[in-house]
Protein backbone atom coordinates (compact mmCIF):
# COMPACT_ATOMS: atom_id res chain seq x y z
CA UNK A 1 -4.05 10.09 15.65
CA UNK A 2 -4.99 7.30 17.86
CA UNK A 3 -8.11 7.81 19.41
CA UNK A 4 -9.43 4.68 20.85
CA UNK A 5 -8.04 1.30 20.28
CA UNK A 6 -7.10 -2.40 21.50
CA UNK A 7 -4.22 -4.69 20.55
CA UNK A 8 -3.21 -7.80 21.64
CA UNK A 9 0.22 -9.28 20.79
CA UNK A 10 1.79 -12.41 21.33
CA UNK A 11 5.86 -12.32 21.86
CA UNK A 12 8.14 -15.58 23.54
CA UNK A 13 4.54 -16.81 24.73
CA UNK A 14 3.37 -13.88 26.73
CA UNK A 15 0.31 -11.88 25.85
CA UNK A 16 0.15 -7.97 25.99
CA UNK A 17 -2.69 -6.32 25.95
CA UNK A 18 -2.91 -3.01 25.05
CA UNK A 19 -5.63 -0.17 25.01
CA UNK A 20 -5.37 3.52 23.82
CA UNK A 21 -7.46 6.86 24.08
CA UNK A 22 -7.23 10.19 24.56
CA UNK A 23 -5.38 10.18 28.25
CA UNK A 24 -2.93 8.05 26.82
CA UNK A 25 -2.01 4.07 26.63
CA UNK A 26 -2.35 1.64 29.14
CA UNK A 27 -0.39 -1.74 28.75
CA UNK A 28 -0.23 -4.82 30.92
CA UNK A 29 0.31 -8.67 30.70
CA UNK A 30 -2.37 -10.93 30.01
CA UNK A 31 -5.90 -10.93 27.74
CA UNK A 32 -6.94 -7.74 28.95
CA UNK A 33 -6.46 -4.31 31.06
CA UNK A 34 -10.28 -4.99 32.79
CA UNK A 35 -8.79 -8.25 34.19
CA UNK A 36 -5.35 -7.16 35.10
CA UNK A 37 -4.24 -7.02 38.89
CA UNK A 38 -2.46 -3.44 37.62
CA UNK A 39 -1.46 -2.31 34.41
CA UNK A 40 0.82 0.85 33.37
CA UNK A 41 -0.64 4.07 31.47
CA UNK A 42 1.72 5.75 29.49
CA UNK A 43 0.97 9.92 28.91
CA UNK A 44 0.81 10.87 24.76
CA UNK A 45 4.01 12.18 25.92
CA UNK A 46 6.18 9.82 27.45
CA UNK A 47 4.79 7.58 24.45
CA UNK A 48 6.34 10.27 21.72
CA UNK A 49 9.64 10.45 24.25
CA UNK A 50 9.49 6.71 23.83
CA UNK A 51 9.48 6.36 19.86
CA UNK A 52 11.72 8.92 19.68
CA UNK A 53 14.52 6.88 21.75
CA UNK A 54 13.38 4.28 19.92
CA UNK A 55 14.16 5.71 16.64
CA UNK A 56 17.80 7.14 17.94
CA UNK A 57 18.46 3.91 19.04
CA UNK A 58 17.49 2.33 15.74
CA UNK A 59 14.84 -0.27 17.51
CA UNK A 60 11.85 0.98 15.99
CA UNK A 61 11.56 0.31 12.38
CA UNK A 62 13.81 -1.99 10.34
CA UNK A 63 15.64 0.35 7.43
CA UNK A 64 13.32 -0.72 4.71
CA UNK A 65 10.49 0.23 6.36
CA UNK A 66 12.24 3.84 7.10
CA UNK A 67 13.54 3.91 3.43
CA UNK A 68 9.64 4.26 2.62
CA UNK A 69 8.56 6.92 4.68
CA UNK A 70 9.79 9.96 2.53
CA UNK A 71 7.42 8.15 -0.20
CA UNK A 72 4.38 7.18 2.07
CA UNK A 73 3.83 10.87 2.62
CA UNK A 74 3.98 11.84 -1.03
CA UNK A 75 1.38 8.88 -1.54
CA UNK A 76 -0.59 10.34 1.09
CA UNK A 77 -0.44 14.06 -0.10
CA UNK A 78 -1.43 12.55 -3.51
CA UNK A 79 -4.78 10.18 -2.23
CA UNK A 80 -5.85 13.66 -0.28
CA UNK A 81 -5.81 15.76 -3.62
CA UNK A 82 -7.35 13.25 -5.19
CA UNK A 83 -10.44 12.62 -2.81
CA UNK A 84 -10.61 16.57 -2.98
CA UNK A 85 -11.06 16.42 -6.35
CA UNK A 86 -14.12 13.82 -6.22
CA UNK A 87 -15.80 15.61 -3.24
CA UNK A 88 -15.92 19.42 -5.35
CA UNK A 89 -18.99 20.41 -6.16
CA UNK A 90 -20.13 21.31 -9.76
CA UNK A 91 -19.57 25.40 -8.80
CA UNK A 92 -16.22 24.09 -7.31
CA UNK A 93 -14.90 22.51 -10.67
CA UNK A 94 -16.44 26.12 -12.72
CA UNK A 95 -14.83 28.31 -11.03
CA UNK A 96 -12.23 26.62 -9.70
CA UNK A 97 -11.20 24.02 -12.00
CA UNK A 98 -7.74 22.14 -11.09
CA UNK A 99 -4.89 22.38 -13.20
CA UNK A 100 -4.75 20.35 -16.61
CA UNK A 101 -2.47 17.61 -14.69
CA UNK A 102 -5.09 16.81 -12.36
CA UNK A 103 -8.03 15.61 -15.08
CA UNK A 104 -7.43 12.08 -13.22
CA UNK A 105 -8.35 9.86 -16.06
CA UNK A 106 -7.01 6.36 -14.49
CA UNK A 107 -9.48 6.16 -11.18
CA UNK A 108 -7.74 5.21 -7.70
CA UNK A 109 -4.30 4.25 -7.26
CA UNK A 110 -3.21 4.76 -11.21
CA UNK A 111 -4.22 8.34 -10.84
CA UNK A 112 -2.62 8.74 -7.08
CA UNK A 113 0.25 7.01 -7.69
CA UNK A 114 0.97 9.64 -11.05
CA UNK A 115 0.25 12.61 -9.00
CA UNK A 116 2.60 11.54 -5.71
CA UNK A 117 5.19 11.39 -8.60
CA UNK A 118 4.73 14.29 -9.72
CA UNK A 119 4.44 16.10 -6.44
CA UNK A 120 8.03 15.60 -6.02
CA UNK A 121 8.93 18.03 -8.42
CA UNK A 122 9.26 22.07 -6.71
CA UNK A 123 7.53 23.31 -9.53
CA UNK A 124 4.61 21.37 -9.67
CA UNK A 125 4.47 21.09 -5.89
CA UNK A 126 4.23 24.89 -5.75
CA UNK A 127 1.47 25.38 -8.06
CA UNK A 128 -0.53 22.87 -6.21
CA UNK A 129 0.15 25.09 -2.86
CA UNK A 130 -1.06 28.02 -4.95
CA UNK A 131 -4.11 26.88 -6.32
CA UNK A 132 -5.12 25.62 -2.96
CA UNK A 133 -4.58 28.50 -1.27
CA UNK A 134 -7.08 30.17 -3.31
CA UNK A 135 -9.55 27.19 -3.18
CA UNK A 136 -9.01 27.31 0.91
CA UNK A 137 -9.81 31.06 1.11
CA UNK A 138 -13.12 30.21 -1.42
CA UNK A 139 -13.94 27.60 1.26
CA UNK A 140 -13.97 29.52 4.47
CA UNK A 141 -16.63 31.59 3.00
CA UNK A 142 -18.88 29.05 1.24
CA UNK A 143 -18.46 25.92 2.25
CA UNK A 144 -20.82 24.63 -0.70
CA UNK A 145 -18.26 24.46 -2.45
CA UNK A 146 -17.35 20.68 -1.17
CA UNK A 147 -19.88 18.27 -0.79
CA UNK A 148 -18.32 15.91 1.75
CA UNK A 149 -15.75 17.74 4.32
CA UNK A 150 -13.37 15.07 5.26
CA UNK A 151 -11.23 16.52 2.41
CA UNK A 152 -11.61 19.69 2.77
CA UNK A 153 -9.05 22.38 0.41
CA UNK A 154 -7.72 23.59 4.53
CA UNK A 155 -7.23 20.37 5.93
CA UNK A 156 -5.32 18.90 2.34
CA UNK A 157 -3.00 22.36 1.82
CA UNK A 158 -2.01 22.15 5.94
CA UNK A 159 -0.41 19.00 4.73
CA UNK A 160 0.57 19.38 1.00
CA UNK A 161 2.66 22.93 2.35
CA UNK A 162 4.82 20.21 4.15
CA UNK A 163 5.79 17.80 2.04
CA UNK A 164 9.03 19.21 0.82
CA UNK A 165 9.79 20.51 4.61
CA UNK A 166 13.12 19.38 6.36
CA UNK A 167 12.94 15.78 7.76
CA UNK A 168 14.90 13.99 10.36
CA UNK A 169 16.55 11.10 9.01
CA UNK A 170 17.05 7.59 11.29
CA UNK A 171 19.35 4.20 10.57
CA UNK A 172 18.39 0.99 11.52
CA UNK A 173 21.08 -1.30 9.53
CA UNK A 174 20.71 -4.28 12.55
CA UNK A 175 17.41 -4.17 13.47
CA UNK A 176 14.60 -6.75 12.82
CA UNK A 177 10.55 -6.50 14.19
CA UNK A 178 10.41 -9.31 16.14
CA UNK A 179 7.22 -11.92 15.13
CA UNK A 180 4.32 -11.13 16.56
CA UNK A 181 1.08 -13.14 16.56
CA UNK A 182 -2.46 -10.64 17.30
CA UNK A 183 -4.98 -12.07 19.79
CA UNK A 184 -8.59 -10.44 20.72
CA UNK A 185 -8.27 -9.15 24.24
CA UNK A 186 -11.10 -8.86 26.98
CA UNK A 187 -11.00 -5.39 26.07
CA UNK A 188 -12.34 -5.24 23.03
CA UNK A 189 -14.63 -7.97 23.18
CA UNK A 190 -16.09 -6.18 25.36
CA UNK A 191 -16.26 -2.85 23.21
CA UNK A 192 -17.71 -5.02 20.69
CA UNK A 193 -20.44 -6.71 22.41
CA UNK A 194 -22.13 -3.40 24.45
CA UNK A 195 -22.36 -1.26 21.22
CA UNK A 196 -23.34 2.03 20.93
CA UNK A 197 -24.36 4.09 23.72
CA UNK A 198 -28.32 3.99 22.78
CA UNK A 199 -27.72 0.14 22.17
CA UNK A 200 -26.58 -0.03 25.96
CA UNK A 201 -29.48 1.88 27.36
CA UNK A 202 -31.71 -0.38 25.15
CA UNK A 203 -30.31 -3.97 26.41
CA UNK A 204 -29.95 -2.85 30.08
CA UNK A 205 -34.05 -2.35 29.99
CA UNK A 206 -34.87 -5.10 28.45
CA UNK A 207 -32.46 -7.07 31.06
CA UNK A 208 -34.05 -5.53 33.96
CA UNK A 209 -37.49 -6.16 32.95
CA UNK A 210 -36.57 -10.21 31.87
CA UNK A 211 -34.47 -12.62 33.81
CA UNK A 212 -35.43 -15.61 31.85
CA UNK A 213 -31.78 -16.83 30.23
CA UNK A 214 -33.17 -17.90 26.85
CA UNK A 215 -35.59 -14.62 26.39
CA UNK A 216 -32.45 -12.48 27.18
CA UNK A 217 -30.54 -14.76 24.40
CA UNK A 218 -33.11 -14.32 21.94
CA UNK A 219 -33.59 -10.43 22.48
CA UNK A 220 -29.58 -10.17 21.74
CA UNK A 221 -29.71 -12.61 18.55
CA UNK A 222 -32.77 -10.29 17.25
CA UNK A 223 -30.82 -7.10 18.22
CA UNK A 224 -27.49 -8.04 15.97
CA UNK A 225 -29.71 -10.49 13.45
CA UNK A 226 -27.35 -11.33 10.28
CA UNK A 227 -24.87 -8.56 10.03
CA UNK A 228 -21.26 -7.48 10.02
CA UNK A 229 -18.47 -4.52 9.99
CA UNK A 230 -14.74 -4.48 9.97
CA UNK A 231 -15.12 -5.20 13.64
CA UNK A 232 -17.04 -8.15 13.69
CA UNK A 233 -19.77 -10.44 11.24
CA UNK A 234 -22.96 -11.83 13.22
CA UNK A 235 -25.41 -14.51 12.55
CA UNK A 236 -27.66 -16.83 14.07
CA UNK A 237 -25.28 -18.82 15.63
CA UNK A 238 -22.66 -16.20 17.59
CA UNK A 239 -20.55 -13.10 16.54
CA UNK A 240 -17.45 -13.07 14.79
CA UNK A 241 -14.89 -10.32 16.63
CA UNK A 242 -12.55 -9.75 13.81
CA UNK A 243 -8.92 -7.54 14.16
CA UNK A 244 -6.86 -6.00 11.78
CA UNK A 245 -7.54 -4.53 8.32
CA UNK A 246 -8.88 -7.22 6.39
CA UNK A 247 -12.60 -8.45 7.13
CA UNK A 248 -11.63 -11.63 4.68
CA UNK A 249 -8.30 -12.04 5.88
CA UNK A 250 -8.43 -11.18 10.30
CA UNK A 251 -5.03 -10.88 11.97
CA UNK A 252 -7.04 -12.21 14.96
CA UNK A 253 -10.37 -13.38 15.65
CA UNK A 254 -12.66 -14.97 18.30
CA UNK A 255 -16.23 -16.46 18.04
CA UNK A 256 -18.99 -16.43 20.77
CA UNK A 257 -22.38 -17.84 20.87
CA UNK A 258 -24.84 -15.38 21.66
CA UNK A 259 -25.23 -17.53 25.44
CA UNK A 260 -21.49 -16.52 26.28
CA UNK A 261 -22.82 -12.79 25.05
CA UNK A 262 -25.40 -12.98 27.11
CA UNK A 263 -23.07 -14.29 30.18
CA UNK A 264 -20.50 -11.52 29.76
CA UNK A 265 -23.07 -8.68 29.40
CA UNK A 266 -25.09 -10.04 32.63
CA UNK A 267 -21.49 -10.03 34.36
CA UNK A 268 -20.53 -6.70 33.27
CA UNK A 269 -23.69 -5.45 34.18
CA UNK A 270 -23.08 -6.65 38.23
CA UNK A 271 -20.04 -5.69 38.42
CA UNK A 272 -21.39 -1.88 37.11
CA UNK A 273 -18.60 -2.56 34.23
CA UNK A 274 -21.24 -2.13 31.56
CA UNK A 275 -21.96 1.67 31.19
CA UNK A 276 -19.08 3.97 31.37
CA UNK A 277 -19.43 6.97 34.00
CA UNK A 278 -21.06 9.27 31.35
CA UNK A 279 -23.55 6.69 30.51
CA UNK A 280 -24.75 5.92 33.86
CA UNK A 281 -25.10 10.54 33.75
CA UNK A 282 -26.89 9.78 30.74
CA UNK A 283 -29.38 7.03 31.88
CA UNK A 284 -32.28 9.41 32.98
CA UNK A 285 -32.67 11.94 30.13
CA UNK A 286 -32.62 8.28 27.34
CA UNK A 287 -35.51 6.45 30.15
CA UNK A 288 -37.08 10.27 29.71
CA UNK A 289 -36.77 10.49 25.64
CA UNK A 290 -38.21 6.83 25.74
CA UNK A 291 -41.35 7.82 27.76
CA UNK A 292 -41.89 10.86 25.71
CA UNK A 293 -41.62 8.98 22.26
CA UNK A 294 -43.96 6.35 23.58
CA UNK A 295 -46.94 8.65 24.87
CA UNK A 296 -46.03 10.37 20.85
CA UNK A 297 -46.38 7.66 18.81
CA UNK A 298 -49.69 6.90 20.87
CA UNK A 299 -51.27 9.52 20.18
CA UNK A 300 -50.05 11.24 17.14
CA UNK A 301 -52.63 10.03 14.66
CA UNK A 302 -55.63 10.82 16.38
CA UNK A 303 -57.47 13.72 15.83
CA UNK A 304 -58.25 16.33 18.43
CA UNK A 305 -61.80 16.62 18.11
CA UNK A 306 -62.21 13.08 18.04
CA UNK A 307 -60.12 12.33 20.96
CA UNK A 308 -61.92 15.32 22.96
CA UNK A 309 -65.27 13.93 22.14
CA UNK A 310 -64.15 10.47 23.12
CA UNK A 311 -63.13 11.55 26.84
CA UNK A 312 -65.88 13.48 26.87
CA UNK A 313 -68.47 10.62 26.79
CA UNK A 314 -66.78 7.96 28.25
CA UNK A 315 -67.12 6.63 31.99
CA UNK A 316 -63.44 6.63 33.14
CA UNK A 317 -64.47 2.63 34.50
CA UNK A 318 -65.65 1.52 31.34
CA UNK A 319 -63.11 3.10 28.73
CA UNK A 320 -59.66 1.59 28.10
CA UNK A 321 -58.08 4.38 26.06
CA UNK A 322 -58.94 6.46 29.62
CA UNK A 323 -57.71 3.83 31.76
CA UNK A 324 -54.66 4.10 29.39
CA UNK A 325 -54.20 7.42 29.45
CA UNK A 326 -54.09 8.10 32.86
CA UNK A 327 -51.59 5.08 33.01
CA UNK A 328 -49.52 6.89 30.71
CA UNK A 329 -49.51 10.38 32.76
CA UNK A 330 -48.74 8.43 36.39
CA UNK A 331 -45.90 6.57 34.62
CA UNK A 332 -43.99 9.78 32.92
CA UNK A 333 -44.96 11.41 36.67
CA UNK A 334 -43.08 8.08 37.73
CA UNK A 335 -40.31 9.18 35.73
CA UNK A 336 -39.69 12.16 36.25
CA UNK A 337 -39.70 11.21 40.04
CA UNK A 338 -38.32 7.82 39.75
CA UNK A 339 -36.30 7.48 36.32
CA UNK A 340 -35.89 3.21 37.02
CA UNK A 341 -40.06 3.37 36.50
CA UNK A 342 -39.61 4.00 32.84
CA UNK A 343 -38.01 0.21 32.67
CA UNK A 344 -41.39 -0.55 32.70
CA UNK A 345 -43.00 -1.00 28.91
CA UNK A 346 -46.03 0.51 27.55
CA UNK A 347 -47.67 -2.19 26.61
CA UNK A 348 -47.32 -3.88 30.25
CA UNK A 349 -49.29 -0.79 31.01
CA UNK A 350 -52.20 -1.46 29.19
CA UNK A 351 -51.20 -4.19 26.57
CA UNK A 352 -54.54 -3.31 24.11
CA UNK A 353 -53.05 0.32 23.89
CA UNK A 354 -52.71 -0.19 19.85
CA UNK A 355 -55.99 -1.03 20.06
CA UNK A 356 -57.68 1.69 22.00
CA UNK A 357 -55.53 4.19 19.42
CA UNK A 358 -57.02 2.78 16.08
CA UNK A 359 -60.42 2.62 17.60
CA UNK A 360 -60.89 6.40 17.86
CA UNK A 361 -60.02 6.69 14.12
């Protein structure tokens, strides 16, 4: 359910930062777990032991917000069905057409919020588990018959078959969520800033090969140039690390200049904070792929016979295209011996190299 994930709150003052994955949550005081003393992580299970007192106790939810939950799964069952519906294929809706009730005629939520009302009703509710149960079995053995799998017929009947189960009920008459502001924590600035994996391996080369401040600046503004997600919103003059659900409207948010990017990155990268464990396994096969892709894109476009003929009657002194090649063959030697050798760009090699490629054409 979780994944991974940051939060930052503010309560009476004191900031908590909090970070989630797959072991578990970790939680500490302060603007981040990477610059906490110590910090305490919490197992899935002692966090589920946790709500669950929690709930018992009546501390987790206020009752309003438990007076909705019997309806936010009905709304829930109803968006899946309907999402199903859009993501059939043309086969799908032939031979498996939905029943009259679901020719959704209103678009999203009119149409969702008719069919979680309906849903409540046994009859209806069982007819839906029917005719899913023969669209599921359909599915296993063509799976055609959806175009996009997120919503698959499997994945929406393992939840639809439980809507009418048995649920727990819980009381909170007293309780109120205490205010909260959200802050951006270390954390997740500094998820936001190192990217993608490929994005990593990309920066870390060019900041080996360049220790000039300002080229290093201008190399990150180029990378992120003028663009945005629900995470953050870049431009020429920093990047915008947004939080919470709305890109418009940010619970939290905190601006760098692409010089205080640079700063943290450089930092992380002394401290061996920048690449995660896997990463740093990772390093030699991307330094490999990028050798391999370079010595391709050389020579793809010439033609055999040309390039044969070439070598053939050219004094390895005289000829750059030689002098390039044999560059080329000592450097992906280099790195296969020596993976930090493939730092080193092509066209510091032999910088005419573009040149030499089109002249054999």
């Amino acid at each position: 359910m979780y994944r991974k994930g940051y939060a930052g709150f503010i309560q009476q003052n004191r900031h908590i930062s909090v970070q989630w994955d797959q072991t578990g949550m970790m939680m500490t005081w302060g603007k981040g777990i990477i610059n906490s003393f110590e910090h305490q992580l919490f197992s899935w299970e002692e966090v589920a032991k946790g709500i669950r007192r929690l709930l018992d106790t009546g501390r987790y939810l206020p009752q309003e917000e438990l007076n909705q939950l019997s309806e936010y799964e009905y709304r829930q069952g109803a968006q899946m069905l309907w999402y199903m519906a859009q993501d059939m294929s043309d086969e799908a809706d032939e031979k498996y057409m939905l029943p009259k009730e679901y020719h959704f005629q209103h678009g999203f939520p009119n149409d969702t919020k008719e069919l979680a009302a309906l849903l409540h009703d046994n009859d209806f509710l069982q007819r839906t588990i029917e005719y899913l149960k023969e669209f599921s079995n359909a599915y296993r053995h063509d799976h055609e018959l959806m175009r996009f799998k997120l919503y698959n017929p499997i994945k929406v009947l393992s939840f639809i078959e439980h809507l009418d189960d048995h649920r727990l009920s819980f009381s909170a008459p007293q309780y109120q969520l205490l205010e909260s502001n959200y802050f951006i924590t270390q954390d997740y600035i500094d998820h936001v800033i190192c990217r993608h994996t490929d994005a990593k391996y990309k920066l870390l080369s060019y900041f080996s090969q360049h220790t000039d401040v300002k080229e290093r600046v201008q190399f990150i503004k180029n990378e992120w140039g003028i663009s945005g997600s629900n995470s953050y919103s870049a431009d020429g003059k920093g990047i915008k690390i947004l939080y919470g659900d709305s890109v418009t409207k940010p619970k939290a948010f905190f601006f760098m200049k692409w010089k205080e990017v640079e700063q943290r990155i450089s930092y992380l990268i002394r401290r061996n904070q920048f690449l995660t464990p896997e990463e740093e396994l990772g390093k030699s096969h991307y330094e490999r792929q990028q050798i391999a892709n370079a010595i391709h894109s050389f020579f793809y476009r010439l033609p055999f016979s040309n390039l044969s003929l070439a070598l053939s009657q050219t004094k390895p002194e005289q000829d750059g295209l030689y002098l390039f090649t044999k560059s080329v063959c000592s450097l992906a030697i280099s790195a296969i011996c020596c993976p930090l050798a493939c730092h080193i760009p092509l066209r510091a090699v032999y910088p005419d190299a573009a040149d030499a490629r089109f002249a054999l054409q």
